[in-house]
Every structure is written in C-alpha cells, then in structure tokens.
PDB file of N, CA and C in Angstrom:
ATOM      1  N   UNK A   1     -78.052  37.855 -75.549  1.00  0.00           N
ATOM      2  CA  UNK A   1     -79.338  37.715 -74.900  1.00  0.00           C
ATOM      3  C   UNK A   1     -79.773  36.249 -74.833  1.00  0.00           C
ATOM      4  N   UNK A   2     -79.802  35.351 -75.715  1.00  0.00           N
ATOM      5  CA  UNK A   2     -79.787  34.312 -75.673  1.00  0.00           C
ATOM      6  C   UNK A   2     -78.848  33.133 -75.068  1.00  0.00           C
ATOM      7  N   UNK A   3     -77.788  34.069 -74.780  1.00  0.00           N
ATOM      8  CA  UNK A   3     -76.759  33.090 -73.603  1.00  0.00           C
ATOM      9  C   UNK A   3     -77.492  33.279 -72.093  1.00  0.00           C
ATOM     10  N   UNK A   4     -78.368  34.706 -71.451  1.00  0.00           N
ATOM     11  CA  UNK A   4     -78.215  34.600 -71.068  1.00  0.00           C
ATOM     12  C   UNK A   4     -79.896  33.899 -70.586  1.00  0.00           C
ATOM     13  N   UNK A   5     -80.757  33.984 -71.486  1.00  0.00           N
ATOM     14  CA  UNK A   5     -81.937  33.121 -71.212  1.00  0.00           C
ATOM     15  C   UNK A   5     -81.849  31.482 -70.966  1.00  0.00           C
ATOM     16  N   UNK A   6     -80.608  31.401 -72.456  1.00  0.00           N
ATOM     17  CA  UNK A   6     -80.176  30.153 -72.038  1.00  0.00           C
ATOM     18  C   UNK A   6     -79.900  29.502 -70.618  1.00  0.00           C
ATOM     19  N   UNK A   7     -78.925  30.181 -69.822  1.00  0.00           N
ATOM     20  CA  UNK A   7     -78.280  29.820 -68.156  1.00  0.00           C
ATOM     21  C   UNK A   7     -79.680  30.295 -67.214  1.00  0.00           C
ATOM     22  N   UNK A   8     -80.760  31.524 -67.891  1.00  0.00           N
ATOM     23  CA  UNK A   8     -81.492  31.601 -66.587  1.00  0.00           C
ATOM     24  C   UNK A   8     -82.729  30.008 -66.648  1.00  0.00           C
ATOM     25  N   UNK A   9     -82.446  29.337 -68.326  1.00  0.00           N
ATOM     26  CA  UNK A   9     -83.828  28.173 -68.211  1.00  0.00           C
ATOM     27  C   UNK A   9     -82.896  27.024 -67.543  1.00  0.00           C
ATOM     28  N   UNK A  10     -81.776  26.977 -67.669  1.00  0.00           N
ATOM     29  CA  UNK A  10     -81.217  25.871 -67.144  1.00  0.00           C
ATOM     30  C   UNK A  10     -80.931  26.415 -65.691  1.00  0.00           C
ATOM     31  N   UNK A  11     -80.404  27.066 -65.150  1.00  0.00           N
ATOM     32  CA  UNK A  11     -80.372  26.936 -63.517  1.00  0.00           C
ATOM     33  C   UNK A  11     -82.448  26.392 -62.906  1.00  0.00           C
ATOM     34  N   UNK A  12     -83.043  27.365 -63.536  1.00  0.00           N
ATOM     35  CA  UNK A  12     -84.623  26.878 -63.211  1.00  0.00           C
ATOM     36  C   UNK A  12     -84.943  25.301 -63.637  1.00  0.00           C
ATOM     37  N   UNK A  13     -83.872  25.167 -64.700  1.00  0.00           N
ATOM     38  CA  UNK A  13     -84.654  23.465 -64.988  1.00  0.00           C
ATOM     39  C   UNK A  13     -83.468  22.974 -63.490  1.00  0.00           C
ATOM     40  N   UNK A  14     -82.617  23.326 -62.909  1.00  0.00           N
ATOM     41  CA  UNK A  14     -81.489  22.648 -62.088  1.00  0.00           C
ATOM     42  C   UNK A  14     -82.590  22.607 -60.472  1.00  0.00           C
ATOM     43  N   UNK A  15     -83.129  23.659 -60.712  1.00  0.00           N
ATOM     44  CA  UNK A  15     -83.752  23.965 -59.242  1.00  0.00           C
ATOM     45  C   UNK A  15     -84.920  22.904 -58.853  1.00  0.00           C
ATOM     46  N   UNK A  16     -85.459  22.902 -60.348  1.00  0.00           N
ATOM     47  CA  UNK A  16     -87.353  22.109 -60.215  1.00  0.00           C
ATOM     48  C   UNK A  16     -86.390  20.391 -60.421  1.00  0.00           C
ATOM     49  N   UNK A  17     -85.191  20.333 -60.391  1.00  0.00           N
ATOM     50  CA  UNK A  17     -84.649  19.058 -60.602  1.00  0.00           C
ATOM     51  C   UNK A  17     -84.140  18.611 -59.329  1.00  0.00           C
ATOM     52  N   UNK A  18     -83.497  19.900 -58.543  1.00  0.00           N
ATOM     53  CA  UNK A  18     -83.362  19.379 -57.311  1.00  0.00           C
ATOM     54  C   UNK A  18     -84.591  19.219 -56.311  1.00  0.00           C
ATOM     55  N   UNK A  19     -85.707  20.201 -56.239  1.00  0.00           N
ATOM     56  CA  UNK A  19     -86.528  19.894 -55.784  1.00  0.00           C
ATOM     57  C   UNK A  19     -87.161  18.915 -56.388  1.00  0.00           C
ATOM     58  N   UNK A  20     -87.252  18.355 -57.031  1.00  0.00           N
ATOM     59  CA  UNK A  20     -87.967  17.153 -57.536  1.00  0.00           C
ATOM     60  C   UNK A  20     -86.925  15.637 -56.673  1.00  0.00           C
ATOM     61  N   UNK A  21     -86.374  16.030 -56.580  1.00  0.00           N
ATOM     62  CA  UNK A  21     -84.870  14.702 -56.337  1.00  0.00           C
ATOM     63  C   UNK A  21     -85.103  14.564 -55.149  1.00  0.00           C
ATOM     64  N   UNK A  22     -85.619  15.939 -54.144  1.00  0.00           N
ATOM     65  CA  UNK A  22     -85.689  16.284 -52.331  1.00  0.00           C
ATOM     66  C   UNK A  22     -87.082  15.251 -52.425  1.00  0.00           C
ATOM     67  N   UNK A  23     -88.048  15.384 -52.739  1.00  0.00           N
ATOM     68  CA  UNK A  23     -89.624  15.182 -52.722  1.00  0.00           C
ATOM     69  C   UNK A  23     -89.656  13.585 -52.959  1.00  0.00           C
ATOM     70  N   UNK A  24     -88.632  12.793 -53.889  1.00  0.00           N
ATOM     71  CA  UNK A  24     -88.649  11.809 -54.385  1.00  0.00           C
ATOM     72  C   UNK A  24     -88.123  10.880 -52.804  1.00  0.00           C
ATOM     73  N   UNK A  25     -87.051  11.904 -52.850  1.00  0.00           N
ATOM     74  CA  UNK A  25     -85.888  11.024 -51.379  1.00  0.00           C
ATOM     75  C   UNK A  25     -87.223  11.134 -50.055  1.00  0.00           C
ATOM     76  N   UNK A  26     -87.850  11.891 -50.040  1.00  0.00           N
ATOM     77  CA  UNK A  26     -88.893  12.579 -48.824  1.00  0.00           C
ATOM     78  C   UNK A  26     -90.215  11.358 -49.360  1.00  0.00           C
ATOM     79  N   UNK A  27     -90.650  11.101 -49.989  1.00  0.00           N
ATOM     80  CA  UNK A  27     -91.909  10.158 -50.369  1.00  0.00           C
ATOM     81  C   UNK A  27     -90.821   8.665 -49.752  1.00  0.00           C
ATOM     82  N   UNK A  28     -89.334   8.319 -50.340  1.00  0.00           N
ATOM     83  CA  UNK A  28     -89.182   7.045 -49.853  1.00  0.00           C
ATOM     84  C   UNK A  28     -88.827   6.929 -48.630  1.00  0.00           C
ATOM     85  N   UNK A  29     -88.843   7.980 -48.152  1.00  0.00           N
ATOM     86  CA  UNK A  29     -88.326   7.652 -46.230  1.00  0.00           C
ATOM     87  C   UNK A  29     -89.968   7.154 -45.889  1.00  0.00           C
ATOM     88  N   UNK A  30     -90.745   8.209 -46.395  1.00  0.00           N
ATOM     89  CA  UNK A  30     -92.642   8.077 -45.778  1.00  0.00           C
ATOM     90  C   UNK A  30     -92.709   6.865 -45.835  1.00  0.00           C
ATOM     91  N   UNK A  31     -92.758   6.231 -47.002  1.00  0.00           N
ATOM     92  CA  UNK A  31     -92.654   4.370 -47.311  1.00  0.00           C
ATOM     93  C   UNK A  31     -92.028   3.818 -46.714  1.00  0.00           C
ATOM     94  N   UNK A  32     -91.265   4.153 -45.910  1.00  0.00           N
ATOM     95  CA  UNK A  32     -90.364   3.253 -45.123  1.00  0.00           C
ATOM     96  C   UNK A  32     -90.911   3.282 -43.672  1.00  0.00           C
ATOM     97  N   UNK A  33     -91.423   4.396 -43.230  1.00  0.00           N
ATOM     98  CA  UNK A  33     -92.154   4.667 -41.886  1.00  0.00           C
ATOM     99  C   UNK A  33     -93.487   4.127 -42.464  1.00  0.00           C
ATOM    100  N   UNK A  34     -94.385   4.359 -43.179  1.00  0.00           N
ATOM    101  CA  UNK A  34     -95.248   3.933 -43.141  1.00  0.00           C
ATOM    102  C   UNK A  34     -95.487   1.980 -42.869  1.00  0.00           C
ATOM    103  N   UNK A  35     -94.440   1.928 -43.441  1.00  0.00           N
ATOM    104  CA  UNK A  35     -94.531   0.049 -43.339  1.00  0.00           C
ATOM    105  C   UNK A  35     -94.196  -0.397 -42.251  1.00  0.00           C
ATOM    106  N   UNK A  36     -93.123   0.546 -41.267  1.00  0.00           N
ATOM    107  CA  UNK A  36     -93.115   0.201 -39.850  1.00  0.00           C
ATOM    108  C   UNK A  36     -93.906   0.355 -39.200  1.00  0.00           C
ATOM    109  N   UNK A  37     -94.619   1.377 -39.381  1.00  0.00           N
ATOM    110  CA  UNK A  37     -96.402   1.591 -38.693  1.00  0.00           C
ATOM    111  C   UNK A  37     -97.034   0.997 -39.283  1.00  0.00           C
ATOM    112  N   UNK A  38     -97.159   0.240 -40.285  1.00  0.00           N
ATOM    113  CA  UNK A  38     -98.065  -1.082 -40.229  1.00  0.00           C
ATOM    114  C   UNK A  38     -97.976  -2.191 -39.723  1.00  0.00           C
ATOM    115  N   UNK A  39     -96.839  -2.676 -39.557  1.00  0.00           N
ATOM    116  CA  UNK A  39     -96.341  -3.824 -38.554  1.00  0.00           C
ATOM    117  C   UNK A  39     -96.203  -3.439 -37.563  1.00  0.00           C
ATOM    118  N   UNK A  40     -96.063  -1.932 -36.856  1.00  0.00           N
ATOM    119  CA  UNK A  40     -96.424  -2.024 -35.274  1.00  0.00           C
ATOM    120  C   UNK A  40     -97.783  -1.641 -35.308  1.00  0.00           C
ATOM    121  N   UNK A  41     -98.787  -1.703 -36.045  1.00  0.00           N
ATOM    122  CA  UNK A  41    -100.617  -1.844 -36.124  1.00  0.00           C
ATOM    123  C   UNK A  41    -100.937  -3.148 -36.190  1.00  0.00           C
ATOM    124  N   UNK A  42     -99.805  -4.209 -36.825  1.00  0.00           N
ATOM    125  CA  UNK A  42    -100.610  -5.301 -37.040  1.00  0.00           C
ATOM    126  C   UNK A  42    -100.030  -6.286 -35.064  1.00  0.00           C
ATOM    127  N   UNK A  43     -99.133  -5.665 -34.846  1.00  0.00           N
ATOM    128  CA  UNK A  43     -98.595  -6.238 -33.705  1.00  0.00           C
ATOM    129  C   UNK A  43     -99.670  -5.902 -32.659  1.00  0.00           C
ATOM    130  N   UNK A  44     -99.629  -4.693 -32.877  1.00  0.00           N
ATOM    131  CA  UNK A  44    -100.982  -3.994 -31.691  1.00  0.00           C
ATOM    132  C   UNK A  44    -101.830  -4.665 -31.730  1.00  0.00           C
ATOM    133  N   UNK A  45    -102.638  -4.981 -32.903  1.00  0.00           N
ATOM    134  CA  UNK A  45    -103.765  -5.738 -33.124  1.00  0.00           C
ATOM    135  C   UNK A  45    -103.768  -6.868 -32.928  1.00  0.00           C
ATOM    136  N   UNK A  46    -102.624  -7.538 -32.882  1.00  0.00           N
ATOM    137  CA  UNK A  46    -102.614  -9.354 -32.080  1.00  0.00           C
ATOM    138  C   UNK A  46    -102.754  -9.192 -30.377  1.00  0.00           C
ATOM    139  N   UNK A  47    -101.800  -7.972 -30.249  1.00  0.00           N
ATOM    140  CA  UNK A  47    -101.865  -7.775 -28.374  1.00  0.00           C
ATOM    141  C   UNK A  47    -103.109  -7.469 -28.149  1.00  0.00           C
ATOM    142  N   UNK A  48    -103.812  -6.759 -28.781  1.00  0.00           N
ATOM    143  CA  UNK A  48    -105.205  -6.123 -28.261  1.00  0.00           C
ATOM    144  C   UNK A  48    -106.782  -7.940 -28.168  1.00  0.00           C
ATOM    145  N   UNK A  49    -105.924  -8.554 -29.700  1.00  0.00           N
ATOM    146  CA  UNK A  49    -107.196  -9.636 -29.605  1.00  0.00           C
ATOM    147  C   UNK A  49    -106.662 -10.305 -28.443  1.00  0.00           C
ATOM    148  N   UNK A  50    -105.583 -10.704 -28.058  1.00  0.00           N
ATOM    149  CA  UNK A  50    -104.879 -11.718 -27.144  1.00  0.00           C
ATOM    150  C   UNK A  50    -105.735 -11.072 -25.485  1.00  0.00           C
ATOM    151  N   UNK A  51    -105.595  -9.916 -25.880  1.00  0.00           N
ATOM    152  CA  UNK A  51    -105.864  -9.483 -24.302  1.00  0.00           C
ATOM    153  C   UNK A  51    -107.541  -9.459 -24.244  1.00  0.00           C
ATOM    154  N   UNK A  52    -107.862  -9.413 -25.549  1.00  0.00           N
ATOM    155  CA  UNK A  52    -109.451  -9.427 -25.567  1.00  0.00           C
ATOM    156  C   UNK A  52    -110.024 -10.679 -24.631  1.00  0.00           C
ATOM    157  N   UNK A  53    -109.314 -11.764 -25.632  1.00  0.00           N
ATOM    158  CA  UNK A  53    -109.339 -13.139 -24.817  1.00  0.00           C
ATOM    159  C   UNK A  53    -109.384 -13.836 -23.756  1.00  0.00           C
ATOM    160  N   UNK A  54    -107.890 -12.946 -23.179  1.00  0.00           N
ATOM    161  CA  UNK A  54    -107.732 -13.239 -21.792  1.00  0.00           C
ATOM    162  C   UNK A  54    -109.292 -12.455 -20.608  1.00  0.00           C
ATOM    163  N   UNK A  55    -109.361 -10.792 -21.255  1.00  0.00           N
ATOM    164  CA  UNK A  55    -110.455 -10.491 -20.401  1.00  0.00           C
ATOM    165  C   UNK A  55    -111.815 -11.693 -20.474  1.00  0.00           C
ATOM    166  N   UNK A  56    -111.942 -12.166 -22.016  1.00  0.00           N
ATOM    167  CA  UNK A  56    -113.078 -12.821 -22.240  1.00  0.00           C
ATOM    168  C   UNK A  56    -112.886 -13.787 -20.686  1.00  0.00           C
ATOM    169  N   UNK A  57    -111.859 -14.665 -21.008  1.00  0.00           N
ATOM    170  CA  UNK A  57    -111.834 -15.787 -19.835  1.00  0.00           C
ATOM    171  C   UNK A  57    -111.451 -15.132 -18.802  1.00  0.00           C
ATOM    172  N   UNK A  58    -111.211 -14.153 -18.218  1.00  0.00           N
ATOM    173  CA  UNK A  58    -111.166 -13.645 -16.692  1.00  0.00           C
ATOM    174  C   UNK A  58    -112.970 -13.893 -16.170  1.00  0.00           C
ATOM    175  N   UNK A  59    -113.491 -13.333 -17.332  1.00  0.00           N
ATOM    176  CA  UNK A  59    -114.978 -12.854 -16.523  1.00  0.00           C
ATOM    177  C   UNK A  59    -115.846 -14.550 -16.590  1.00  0.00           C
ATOM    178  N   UNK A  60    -114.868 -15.504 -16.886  1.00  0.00           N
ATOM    179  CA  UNK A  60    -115.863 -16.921 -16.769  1.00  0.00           C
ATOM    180  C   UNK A  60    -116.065 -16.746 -15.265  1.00  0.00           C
ATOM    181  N   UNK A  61    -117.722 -17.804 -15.230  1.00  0.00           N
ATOM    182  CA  UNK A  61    -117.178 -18.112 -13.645  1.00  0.00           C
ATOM    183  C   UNK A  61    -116.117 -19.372 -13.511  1.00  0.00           C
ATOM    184  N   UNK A  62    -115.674 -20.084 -14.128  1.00  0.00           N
ATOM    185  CA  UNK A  62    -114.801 -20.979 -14.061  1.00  0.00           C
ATOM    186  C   UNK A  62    -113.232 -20.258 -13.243  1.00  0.00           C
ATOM    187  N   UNK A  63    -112.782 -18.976 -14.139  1.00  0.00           N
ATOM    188  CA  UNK A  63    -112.310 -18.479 -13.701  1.00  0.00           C
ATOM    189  C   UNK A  63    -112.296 -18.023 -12.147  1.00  0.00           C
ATOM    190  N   UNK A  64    -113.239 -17.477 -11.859  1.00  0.00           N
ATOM    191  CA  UNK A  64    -113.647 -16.548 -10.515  1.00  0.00           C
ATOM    192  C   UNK A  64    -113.961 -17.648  -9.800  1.00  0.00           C
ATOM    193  N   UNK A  65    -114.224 -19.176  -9.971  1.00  0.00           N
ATOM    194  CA  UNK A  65    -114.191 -20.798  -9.184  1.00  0.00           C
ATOM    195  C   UNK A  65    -113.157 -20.527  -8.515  1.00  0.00           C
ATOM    196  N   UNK A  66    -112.060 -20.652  -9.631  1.00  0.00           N
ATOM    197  CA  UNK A  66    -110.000 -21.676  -9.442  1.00  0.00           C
ATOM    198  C   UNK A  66    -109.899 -19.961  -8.477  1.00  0.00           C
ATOM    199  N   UNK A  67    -110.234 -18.590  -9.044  1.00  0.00           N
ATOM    200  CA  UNK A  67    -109.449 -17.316  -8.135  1.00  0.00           C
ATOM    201  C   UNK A  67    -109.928 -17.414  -6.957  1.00  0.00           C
ATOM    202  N   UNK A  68    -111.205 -17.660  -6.295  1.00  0.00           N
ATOM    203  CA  UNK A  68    -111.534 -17.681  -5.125  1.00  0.00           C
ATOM    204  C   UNK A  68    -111.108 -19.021  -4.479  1.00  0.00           C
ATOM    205  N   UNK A  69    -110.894 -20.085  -5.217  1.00  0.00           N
ATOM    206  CA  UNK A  69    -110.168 -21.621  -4.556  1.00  0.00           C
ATOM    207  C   UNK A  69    -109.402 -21.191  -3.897  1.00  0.00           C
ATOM    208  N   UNK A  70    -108.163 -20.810  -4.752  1.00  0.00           N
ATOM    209  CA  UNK A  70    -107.181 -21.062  -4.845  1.00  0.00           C
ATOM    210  C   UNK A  70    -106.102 -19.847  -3.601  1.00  0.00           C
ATOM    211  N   UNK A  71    -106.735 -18.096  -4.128  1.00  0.00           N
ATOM    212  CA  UNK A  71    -106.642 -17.046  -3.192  1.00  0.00           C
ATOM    213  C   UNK A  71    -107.123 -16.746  -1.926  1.00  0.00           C
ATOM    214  N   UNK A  72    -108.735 -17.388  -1.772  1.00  0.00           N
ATOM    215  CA  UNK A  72    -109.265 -16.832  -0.723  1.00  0.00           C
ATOM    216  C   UNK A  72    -108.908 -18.524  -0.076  1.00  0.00           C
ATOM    217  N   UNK A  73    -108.856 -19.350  -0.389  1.00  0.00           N
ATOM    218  CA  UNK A  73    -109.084 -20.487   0.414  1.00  0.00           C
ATOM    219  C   UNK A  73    -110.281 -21.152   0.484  1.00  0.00           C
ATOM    220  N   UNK A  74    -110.949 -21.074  -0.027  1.00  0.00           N
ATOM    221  CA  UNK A  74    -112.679 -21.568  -0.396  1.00  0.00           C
ATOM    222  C   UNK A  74    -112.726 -23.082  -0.954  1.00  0.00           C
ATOM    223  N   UNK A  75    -113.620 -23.605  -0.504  1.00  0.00           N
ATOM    224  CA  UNK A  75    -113.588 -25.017  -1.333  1.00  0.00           C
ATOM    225  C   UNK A  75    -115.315 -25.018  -0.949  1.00  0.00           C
ATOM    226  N   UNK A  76    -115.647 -26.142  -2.192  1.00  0.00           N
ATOM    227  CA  UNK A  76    -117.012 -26.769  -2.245  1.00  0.00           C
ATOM    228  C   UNK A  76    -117.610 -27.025  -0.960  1.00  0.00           C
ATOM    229  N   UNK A  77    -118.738 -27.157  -1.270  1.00  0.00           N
ATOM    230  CA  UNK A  77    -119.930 -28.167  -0.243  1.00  0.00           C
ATOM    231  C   UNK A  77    -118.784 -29.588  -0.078  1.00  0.00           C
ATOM    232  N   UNK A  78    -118.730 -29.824   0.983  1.00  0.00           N
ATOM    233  CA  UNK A  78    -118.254 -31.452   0.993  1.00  0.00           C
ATOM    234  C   UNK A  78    -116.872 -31.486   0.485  1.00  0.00           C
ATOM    235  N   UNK A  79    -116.210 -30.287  -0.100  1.00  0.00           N
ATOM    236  CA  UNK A  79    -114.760 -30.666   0.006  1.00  0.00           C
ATOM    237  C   UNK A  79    -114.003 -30.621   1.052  1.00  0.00           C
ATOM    238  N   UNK A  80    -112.598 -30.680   1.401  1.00  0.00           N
ATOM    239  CA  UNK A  80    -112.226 -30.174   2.848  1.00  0.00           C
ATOM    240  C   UNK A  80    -110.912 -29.893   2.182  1.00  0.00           C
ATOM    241  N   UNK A  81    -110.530 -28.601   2.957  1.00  0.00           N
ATOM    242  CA  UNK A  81    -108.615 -27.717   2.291  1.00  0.00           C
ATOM    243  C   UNK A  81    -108.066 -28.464   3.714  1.00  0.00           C
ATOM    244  N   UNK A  82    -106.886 -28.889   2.818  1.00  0.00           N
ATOM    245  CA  UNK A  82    -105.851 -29.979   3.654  1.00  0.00           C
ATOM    246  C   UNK A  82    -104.314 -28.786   3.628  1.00  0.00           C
ATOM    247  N   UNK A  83    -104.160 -28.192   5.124  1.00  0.00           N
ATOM    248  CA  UNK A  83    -102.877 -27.234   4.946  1.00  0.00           C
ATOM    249  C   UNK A  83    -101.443 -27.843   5.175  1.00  0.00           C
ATOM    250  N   UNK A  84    -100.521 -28.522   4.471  1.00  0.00           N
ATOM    251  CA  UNK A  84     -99.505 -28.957   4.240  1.00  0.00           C
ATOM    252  C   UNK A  84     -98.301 -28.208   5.026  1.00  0.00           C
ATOM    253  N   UNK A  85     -97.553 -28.356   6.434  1.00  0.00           N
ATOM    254  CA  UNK A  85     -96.709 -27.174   6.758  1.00  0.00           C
ATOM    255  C   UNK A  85     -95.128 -28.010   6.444  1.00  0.00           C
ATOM    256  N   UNK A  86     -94.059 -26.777   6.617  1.00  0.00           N
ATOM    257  CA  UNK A  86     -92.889 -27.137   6.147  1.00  0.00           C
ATOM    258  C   UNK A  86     -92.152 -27.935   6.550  1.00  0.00           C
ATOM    259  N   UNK A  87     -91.549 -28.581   6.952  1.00  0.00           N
ATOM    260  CA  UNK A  87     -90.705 -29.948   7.800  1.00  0.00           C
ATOM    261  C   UNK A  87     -90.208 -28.970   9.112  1.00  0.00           C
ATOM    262  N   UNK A  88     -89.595 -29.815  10.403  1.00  0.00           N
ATOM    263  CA  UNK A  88     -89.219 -28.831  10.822  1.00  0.00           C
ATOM    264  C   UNK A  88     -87.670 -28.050  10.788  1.00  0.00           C
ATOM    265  N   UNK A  89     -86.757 -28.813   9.881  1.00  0.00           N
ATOM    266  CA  UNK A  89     -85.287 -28.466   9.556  1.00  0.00           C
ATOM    267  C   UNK A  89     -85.573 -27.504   8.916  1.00  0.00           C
ATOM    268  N   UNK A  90     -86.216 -26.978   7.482  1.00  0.00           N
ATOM    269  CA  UNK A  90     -86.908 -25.724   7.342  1.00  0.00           C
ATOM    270  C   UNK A  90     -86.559 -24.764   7.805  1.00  0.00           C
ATOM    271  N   UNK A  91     -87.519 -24.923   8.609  1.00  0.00           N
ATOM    272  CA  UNK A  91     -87.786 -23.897   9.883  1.00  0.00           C
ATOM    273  C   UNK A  91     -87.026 -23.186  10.738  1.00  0.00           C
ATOM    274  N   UNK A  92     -85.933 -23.847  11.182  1.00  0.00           N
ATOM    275  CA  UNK A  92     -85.240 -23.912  12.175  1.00  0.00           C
ATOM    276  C   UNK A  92     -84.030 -23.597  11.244  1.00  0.00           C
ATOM    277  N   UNK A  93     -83.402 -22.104  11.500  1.00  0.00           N
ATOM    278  CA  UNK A  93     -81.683 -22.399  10.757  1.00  0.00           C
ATOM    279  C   UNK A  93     -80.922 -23.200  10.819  1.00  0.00           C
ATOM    280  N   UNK A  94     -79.700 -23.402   9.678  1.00  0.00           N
ATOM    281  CA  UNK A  94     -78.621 -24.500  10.656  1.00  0.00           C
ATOM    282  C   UNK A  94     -77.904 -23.506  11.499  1.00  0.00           C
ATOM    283  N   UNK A  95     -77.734 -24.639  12.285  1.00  0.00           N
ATOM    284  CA  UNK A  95     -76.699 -23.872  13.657  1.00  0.00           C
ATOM    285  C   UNK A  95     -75.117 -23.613  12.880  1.00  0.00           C
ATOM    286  N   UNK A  96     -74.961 -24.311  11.828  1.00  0.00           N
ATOM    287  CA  UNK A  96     -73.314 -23.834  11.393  1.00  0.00           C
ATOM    288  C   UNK A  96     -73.347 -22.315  11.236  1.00  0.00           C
ATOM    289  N   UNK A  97     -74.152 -21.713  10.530  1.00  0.00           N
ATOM    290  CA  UNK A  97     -74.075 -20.532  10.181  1.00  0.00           C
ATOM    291  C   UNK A  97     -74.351 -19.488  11.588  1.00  0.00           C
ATOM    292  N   UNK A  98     -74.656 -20.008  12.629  1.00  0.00           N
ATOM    293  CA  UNK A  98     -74.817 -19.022  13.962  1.00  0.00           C
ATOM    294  C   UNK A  98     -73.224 -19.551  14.614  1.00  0.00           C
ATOM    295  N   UNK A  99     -72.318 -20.430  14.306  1.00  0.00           N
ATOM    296  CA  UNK A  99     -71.073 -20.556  15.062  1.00  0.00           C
ATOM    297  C   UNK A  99     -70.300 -19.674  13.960  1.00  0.00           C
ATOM    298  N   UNK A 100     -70.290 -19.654  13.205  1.00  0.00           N
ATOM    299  CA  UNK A 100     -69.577 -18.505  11.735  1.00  0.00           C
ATOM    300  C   UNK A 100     -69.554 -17.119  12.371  1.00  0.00           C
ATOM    301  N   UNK A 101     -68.208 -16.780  12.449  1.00  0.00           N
ATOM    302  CA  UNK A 101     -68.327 -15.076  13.308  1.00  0.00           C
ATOM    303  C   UNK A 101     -68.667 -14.166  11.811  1.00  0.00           C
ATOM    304  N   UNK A 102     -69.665 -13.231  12.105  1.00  0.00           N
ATOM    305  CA  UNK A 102     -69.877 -12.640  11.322  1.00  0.00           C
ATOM    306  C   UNK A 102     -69.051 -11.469  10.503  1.00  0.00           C
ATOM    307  N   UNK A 103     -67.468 -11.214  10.700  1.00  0.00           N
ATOM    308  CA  UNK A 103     -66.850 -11.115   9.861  1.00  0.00           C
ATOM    309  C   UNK A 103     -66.419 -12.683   8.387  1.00  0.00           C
ATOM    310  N   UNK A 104     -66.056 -13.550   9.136  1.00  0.00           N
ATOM    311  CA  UNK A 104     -65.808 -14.218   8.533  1.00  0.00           C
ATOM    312  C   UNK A 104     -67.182 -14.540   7.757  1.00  0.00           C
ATOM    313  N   UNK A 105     -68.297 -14.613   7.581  1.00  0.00           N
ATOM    314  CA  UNK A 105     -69.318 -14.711   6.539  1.00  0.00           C
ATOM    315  C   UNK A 105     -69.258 -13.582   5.579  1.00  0.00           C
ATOM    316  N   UNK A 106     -69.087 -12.303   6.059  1.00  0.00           N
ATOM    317  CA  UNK A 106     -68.521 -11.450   4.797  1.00  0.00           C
ATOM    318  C   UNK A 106     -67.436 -11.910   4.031  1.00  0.00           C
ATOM    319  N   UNK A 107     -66.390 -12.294   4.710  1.00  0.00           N
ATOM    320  CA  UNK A 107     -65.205 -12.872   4.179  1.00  0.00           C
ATOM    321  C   UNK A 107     -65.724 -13.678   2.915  1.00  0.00           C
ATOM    322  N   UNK A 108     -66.642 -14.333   3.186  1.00  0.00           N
ATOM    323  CA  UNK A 108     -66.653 -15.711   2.530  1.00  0.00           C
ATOM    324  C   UNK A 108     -68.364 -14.902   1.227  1.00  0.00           C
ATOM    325  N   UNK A 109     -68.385 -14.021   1.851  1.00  0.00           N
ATOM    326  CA  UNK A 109     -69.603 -13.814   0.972  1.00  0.00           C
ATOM    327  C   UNK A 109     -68.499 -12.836  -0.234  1.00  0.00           C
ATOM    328  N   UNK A 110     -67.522 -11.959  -0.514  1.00  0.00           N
ATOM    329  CA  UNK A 110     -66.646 -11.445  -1.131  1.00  0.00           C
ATOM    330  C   UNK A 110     -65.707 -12.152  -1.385  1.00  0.00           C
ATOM    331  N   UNK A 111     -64.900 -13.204  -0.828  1.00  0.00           N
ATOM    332  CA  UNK A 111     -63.778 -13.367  -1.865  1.00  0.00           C
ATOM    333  C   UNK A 111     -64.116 -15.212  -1.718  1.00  0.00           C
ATOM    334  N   UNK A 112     -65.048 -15.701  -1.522  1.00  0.00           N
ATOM    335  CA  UNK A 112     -65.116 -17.214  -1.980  1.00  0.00           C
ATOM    336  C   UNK A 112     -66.156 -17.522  -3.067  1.00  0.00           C
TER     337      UNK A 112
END
C-alpha cells in the first residue's frame, strides 16, 4: 500500500512539476513580447509626436504663404513671377533617333 501511494504522490508531484515548467516557459515568451510591444509603443510615440509637429507647422500661415507661392502661382503686392521656359534643343527631339529604323532601336534597347 505504501508503494503504491508512494508512485501515486510522485507522478502528482511529476505533473504540478511539469505544469509548473509549461507556465514558467509561457510567462518568458510574455516577457519577450511584451518588450517588443514596448519598443513598437515607444516607436509609435516618436511617429505620432513627429507628425504632431509637422501638422503643428502645416497649419502656420507661413506655411499656407510658400503652398499658395509656390502651387497656385501667387506672389505679393509688388512682386512679379518670372516663367523660365526650356531651351529650344529640349524641346525638339534629336533627329538621330527618327533616322534609327525602329527595329533596330529594339535591337539596341535588348542586346546593347
């Protein structure tokens, strides 16, 4: 009788030992996620002030000055917008590439 109380306290001490061993391994994974979710909270929290910032300076009027300058074309009392156009070679293709038969520009666009 005592052999066999003996094997039924030790398999129960084997069981509350393995579950104890599962719970231990299960708490250090949590610690390990938990610290990655704190560094992607503390990351969030730099993107969130950064963008705070940026909205802060969107809503200057300094801002909404240079966006309407610059987008709509607007200038001051007494300034004057000077429109700069492209040369005219630019503009105009070179003619080498219109004497190029257009196989041979594939040619040259694949194996050169």
């Amino acid at each position: 009788m005592k052999k066999i109380l003996f094997t039924v306290i030790v398999i129960v001490c084997l069981a509350i030992i393995n579950d104890l061993t599962r719970s231990v391994y299960d708490i250090w994974n949590k610690k390990d996620f938990v610290s990655k979710a704190e560094q992607e909270l503390e990351a969030q929290k730099d993107l969130n002030n950064k963008l705070k910032s940026e909205l802060s300076y969107v809503q200057t009027p300094e801002f909404i000055e240079k966006e309407a300058r610059n987008k709509l074309f607007m200038a001051k009392e007494g300034e004057q917008r000077v429109l700069v156009s492209k040369p005219q070679e630019e503009l105009v293709p070179n003619a080498k590439e219109k004497e190029i038969p257009n196989w041979q520009q594939w040619w040259n666009l694949f194996f050169e």
